[in-house]
Protein backbone atom coordinates (compact mmCIF):
# COMPACT_ATOMS: atom_id res chain seq x y z
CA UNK A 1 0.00 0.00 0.00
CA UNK A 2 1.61 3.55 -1.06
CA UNK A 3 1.32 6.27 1.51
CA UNK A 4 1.55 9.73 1.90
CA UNK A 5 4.23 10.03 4.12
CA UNK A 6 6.38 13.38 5.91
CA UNK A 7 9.31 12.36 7.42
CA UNK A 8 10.85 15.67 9.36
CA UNK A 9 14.49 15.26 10.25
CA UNK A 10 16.07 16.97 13.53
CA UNK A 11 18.80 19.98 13.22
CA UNK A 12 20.32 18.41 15.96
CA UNK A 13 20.15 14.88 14.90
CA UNK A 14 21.66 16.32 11.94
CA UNK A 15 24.83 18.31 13.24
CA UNK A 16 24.51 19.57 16.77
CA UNK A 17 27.72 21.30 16.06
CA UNK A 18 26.04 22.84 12.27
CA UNK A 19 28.87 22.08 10.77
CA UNK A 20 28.88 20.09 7.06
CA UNK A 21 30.85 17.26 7.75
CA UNK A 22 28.82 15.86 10.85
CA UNK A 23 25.78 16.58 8.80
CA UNK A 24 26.88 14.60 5.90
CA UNK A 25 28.14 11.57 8.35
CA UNK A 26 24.66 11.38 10.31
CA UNK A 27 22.73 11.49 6.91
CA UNK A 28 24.07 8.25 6.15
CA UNK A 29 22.97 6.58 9.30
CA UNK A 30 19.31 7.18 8.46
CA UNK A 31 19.07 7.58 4.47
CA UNK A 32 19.02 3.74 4.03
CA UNK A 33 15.51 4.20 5.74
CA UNK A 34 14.25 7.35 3.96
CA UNK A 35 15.13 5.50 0.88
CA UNK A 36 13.37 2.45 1.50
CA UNK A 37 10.15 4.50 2.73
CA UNK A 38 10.83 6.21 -0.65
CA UNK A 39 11.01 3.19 -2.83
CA UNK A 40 7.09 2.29 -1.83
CA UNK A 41 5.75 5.47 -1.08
CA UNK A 42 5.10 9.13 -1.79
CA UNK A 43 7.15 11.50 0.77
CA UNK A 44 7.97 14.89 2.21
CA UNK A 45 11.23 15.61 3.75
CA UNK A 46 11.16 18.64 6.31
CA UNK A 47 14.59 19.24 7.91
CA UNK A 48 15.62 20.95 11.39
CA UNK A 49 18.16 23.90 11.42
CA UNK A 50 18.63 25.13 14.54
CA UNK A 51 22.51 24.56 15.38
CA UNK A 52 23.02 25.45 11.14
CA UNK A 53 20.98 28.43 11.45
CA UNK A 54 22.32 30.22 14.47
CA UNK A 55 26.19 29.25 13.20
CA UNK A 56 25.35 30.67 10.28
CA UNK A 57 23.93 34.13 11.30
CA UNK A 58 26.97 34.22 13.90
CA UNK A 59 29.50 34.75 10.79
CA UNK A 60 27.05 36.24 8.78
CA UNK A 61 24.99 38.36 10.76
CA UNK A 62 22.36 38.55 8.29
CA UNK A 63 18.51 38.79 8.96
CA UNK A 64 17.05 35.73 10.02
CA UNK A 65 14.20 35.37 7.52
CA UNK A 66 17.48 35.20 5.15
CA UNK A 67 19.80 32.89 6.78
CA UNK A 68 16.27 30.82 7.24
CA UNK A 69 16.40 30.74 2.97
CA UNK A 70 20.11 30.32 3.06
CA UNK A 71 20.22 27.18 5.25
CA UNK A 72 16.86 25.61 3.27
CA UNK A 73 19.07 25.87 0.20
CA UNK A 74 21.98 24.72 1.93
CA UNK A 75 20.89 21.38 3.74
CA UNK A 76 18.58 21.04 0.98
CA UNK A 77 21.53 19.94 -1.26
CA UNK A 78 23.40 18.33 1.10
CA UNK A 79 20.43 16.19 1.81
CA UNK A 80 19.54 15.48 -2.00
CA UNK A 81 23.06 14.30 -2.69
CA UNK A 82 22.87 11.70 0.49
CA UNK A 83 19.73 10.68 -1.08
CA UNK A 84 20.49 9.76 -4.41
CA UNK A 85 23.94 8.15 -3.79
CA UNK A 86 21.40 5.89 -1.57
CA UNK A 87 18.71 5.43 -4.09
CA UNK A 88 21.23 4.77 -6.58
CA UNK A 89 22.51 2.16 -4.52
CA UNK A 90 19.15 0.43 -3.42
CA UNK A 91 18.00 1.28 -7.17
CA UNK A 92 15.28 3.60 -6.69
CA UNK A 93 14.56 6.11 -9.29
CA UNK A 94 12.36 9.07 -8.84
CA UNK A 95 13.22 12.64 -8.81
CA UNK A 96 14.35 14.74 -5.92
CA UNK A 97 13.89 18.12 -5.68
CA UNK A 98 14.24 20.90 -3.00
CA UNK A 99 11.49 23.65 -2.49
CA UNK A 100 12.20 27.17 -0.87
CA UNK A 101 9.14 27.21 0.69
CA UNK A 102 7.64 30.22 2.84
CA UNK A 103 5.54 29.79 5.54
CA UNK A 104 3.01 32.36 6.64
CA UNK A 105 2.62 34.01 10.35
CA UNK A 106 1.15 35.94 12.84
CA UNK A 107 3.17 39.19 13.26
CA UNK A 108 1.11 39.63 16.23
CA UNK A 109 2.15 36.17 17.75
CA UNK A 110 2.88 35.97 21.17
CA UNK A 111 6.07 34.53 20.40
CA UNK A 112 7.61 37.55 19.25
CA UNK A 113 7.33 38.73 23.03
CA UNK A 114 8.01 35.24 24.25
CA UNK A 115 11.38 34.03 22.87
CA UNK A 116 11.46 29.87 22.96
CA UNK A 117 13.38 28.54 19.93
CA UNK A 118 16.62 27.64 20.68
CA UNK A 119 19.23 28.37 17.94
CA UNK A 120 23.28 28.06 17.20
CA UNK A 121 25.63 26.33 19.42
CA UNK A 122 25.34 24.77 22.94
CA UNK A 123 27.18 27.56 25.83
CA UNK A 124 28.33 26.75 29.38
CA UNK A 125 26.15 28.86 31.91
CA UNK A 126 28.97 30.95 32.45
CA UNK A 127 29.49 31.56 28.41
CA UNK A 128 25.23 31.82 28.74
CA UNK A 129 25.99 34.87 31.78
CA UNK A 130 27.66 36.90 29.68
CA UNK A 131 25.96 36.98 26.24
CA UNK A 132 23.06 37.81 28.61
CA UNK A 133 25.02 40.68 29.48
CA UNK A 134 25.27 41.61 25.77
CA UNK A 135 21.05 41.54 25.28
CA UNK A 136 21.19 37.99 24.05
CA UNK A 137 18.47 35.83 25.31
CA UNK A 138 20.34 32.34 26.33
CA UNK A 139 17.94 29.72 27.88
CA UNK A 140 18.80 26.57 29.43
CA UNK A 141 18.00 23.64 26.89
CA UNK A 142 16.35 20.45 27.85
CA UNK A 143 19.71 20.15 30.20
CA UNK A 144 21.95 20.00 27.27
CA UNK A 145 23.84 23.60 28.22
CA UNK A 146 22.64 27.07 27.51
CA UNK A 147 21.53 28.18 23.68
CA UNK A 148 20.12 31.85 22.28
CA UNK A 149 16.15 31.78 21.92
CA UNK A 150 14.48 33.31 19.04
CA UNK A 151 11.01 33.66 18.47
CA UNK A 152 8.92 30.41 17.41
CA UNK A 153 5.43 31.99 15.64
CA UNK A 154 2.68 28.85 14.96
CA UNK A 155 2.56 28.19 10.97
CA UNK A 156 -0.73 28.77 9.88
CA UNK A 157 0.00 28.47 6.50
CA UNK A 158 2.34 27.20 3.48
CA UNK A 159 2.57 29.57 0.51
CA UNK A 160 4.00 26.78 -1.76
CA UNK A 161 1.65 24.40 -1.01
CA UNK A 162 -0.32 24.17 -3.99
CA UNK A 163 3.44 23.02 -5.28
CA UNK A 164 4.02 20.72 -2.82
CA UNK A 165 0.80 18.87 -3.46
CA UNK A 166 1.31 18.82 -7.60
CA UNK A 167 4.50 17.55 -7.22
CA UNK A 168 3.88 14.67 -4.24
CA UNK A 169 0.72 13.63 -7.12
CA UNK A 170 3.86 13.28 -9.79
CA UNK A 171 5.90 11.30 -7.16
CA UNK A 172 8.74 13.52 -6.79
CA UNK A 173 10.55 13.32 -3.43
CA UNK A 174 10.43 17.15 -2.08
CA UNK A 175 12.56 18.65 0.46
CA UNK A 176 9.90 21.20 1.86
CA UNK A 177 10.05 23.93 4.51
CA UNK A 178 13.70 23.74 5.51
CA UNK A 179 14.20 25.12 8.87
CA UNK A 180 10.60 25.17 9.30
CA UNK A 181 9.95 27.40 6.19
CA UNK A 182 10.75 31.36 5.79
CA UNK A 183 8.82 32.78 8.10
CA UNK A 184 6.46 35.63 6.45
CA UNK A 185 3.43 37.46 7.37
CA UNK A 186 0.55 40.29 5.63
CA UNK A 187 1.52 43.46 5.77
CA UNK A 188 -1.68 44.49 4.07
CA UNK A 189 -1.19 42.71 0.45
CA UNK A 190 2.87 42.16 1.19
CA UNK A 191 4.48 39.66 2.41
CA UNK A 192 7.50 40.61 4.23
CA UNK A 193 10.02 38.41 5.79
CA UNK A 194 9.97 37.59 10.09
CA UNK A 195 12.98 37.40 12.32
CA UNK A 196 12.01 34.16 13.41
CA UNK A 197 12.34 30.59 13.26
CA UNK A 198 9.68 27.99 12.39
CA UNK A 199 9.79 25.13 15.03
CA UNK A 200 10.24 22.10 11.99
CA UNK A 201 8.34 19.78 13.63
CA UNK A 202 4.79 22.02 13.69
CA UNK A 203 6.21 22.89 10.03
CA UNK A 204 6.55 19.18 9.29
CA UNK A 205 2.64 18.88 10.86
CA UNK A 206 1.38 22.14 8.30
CA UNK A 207 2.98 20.21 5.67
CA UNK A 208 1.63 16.45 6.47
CA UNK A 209 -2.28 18.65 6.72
CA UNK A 210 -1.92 20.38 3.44
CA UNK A 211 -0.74 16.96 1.35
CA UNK A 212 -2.99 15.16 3.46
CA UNK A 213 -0.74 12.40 4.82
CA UNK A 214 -1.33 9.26 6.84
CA UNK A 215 2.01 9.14 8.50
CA UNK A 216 4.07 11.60 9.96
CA UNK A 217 7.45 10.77 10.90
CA UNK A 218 9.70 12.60 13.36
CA UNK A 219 13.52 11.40 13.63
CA UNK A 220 15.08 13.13 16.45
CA UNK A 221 18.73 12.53 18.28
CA UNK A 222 16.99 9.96 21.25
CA UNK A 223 15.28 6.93 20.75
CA UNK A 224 12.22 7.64 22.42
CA UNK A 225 9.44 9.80 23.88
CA UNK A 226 10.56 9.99 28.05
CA UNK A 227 8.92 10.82 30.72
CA UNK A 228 10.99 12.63 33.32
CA UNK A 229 13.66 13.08 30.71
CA UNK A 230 17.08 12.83 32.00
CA UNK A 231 15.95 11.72 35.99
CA UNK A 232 16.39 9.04 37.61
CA UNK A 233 12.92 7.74 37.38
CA UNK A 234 12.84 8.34 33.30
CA UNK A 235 10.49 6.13 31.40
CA UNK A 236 10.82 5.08 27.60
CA UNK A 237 7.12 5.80 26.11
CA UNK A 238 6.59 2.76 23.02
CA UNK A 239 2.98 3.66 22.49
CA UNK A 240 0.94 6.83 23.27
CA UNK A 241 -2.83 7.34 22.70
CA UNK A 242 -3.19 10.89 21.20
CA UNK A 243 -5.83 11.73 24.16
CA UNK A 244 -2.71 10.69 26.69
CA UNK A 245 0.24 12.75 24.63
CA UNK A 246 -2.59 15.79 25.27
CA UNK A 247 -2.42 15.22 29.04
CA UNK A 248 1.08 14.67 29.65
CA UNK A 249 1.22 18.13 27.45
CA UNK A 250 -1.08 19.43 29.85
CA UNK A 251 1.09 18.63 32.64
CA UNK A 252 4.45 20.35 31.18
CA UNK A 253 5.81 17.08 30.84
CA UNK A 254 7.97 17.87 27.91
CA UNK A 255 11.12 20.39 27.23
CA UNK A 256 10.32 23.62 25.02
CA UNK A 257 12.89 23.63 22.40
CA UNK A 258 13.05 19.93 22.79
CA UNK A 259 10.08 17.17 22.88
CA UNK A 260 7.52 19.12 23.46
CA UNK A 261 7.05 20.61 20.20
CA UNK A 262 7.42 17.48 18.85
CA UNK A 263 4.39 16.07 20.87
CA UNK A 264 2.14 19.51 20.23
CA UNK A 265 2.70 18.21 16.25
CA UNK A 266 1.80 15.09 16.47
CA UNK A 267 -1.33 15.72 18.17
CA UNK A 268 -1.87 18.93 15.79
CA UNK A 269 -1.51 16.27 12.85
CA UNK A 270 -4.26 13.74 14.30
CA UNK A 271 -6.77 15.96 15.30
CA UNK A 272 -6.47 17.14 11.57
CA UNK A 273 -6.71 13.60 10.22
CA UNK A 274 -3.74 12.01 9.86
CA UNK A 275 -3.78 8.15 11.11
CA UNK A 276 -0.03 7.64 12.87
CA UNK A 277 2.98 9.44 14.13
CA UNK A 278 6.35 8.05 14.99
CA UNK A 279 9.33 9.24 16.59
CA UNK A 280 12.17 8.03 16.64
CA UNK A 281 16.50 8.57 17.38
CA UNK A 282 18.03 8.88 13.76
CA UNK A 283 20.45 6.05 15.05
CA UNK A 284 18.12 3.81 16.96
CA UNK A 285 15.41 0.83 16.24
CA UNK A 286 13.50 2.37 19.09
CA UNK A 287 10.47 4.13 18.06
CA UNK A 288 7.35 5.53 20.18
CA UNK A 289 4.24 5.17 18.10
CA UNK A 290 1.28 7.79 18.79
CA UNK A 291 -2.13 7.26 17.77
């Protein structure tokens, strides 16, 4: 049976450190499985750049709405030659093709007061105390050192999507909303570019909604869903019914900048229809199904 399937990869599964090489090495841990999924099935690839993006605008220092472009084009490459060398090898032909895709915003978004994305490299709390000196906003992340926060806006809507849809109908592989998409928003009939960052996993969601996909697939750098992540009592999560992943929402369960995005997607994407998420590490067999 073909599905409709949107597989969204993790920035920091990718490269925590951003840099090309690591990228490129964890790529080929996973693309034997994107390629099979490929080989019987229609699919989406949305891609994480966190650690890429905020390296980037360190050396750059360019707006974020461009560095967001830059990095789609960027990874986008680097994931499209990974791919092919793969389907080449497993014999799978279709085309692959990479999509700068905006994504449309709230300007008015609570997030733009509210900081939450983290972005760029992983600090020391003493490296965090003194770019908070400078006006930087450094949060701790899920216990994994101190990163900058950015704002995270919701995605309420993909600009490309009528393109996206044509081309998953043709079955051409698409690498879609990079980052999360280019955040944009109305400015009366303009778009104009947001200093933001589009969490890629409520991206990944949009995108599953608009080509109306049955599976959504989340590859991250752990194995599972936890409870009490990184305590002594953690637990390992295999299966969660979607009215349970709502509670343990509900009950803060889950890191900003970390899992809990993950889990607000995959709830976003079965209330809107889809049939079955799954997360899992981009290493690991371990997978925690929610339905």
């Amino acid at each position: 049976m073909t599905l409709k399937i949107v597989i969204a990869l993790g920035g920091n599964a990718l490269a925590p450190k951003g840099d090309t090489k690591n990228t490129q090495r964890a790529l080929r841990s996973v693309v034997p499985l994107l390629v099979k999924l490929i080989s019987k099935n229609r699919v989406v690839i949305v891609h994480g750049s966190g650690p890429q993006a905020g390296m980037l605008q360190q050396v750059t220092h360019q707006p974020l709405d461009v560095i967001d472009a830059e990095i789609q084009g960027q990874l986008g490459y680097i994931i499209e030659q990974e791919l092919l060398s793969e389907m080449q090898r497993q014999r799978v032909r279709k085309e692959v093709v990479t999509l700068v895709t905006r994504v449309v915003v709230d300007r008015h978004d609570a997030a733009f007061r509210h900081p939450t994305k983290p972005v760029g490299m992983f600090y020391t709390k003493a490296q965090a105390v003194k770019l908070q000196k400078k006006s930087m906003i450094v949060k701790e992340d899920a216990g994994r050192g101190y990163r900058r926060v950015v704002a995270s806006p919701v995605p309420k809507k993909i600009i490309e999507g009528p393109v996206i849809v044509d081309l998953v109908q043709k079955n051409v592989v698409v690498i879609a909303a990079g980052g999360g998409g280019i955040p944009v928003s109305y400015h009366g009939n303009k778009l104009q570019g947001e200093a933001a960052v589009i969490d890629k996993d409520l991206a990944a969601s949009l995108v599953a909604r608009t080509i109306k996909a049955e599976l959504l697939l989340i590859i991250t750098s752990v194995p599972f869903v936890y409870l009490n992540f990184h305590q002594k009592n953690q637990k390992a999560l295999r299966k969660i019914h979607l009215k349970d992943a709502k509670k343990y929402l509900r009950q803060v369960h889950f890191a900003e900048g970390s899992m809990a995005p993950k889990m607000r997607a995959a709830v976003d994407f079965l209330q809107h229809g889809g049939k079955k998420v799954v997360i899992r590490g981009i290493a690991s067999a371990g997978t925690t199904i929610i339905r």
